[in-house]
Protein backbone atom coordinates (compact mmCIF):
# COMPACT_ATOMS: atom_id res chain seq x y z
CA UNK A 1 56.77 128.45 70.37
CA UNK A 2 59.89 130.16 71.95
CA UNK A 3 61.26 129.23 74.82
CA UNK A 4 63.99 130.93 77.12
CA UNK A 5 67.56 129.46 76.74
CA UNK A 6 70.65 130.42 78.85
CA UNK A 7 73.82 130.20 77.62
CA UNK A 8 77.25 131.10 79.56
CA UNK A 9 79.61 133.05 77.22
CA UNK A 10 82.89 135.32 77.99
CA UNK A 11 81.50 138.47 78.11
CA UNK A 12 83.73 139.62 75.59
CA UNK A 13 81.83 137.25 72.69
CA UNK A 14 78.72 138.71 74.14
CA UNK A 15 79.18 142.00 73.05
CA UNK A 16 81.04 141.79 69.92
CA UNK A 17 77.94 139.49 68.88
CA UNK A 18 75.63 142.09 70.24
CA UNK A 19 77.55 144.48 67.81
CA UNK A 20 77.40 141.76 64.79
CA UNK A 21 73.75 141.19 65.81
CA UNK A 22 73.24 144.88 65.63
CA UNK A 23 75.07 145.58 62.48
CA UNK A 24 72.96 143.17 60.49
CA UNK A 25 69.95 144.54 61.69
CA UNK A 26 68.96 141.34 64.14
CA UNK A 27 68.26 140.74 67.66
CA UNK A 28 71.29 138.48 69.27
CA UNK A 29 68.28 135.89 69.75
CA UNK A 30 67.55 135.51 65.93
CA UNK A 31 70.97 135.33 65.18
CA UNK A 32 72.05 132.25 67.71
CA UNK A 33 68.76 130.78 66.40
CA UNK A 34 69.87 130.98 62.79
CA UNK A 35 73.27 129.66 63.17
CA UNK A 36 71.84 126.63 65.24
CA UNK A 37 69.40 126.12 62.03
CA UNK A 38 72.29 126.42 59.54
CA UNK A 39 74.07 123.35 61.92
CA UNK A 40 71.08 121.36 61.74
CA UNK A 41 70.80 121.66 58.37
CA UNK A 42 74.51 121.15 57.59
CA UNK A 43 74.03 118.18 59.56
CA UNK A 44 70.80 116.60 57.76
CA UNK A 45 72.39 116.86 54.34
CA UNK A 46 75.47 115.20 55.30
CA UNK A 47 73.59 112.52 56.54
CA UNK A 48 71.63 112.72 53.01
CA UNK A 49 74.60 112.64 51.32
CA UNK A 50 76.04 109.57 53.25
CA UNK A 51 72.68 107.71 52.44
CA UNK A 52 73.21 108.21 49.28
CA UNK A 53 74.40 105.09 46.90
CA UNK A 54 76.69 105.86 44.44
CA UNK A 55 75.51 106.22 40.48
CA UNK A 56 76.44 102.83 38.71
CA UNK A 57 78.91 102.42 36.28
CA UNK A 58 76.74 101.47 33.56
CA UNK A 59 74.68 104.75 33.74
CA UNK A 60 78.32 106.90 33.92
CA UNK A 61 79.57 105.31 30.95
CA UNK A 62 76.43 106.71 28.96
CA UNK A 63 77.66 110.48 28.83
CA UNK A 64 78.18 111.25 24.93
CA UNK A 65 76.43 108.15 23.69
CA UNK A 66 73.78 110.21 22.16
CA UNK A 67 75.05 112.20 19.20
CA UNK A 68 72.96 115.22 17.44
CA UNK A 69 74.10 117.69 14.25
CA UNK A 70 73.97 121.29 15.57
CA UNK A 71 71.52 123.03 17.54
CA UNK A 72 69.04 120.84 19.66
CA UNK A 73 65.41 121.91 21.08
CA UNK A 74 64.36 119.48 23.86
CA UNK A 75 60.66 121.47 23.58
CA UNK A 76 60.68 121.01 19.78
CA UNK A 77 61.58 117.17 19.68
CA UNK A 78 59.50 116.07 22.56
CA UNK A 79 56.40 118.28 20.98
CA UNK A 80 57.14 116.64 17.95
CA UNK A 81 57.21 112.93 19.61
CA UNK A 82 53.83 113.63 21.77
CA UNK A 83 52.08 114.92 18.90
CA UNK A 84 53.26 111.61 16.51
CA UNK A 85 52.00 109.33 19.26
CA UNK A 86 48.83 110.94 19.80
CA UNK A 87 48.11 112.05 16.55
CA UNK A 88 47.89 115.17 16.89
């Protein structure tokens, strides 16, 4: 639902955004709306990223552990692996 918002701007802003509004092919409306979604959005994945804990140490430490010779097929090796289990 849209509702009616006023905002008090220097009329200068107001028409150069008018022109930027124009030039992209939007109505002024659209593009305030946008750039307040962009901030909210900004906003919500800094605060995911804040929640976030940090990976432990024990799982960073595990890069390279796992050695292979030459070319590796993820799709091969796990088909391989589901069809030894299952008998396939």
């Amino acid at each position: 639902m849209n509702t009616k918002l006023t905002l008090t701007l220097e009329k200068d802003v107001i028409e150069k955004a008018k022109e930027y509004a124009a030039q992209q092919g939007q109505s002024l409306s659209s593009l305030v709306e946008n750039y307040f979604r962009l901030l909210l959005l900004e906003k919500k994945e800094d605060s995911i990223k804040k929640e976030r804990k940090p990976l432990p140490k024990s799982f960073l430490e595990l890069e390279g552990c796992l050695k292979h010779e030459g070319e590796f097929d993820y799709k091969e090796e796990l088909t391989k692996a589901l069809m030894e289990k299952y008998g396939l």
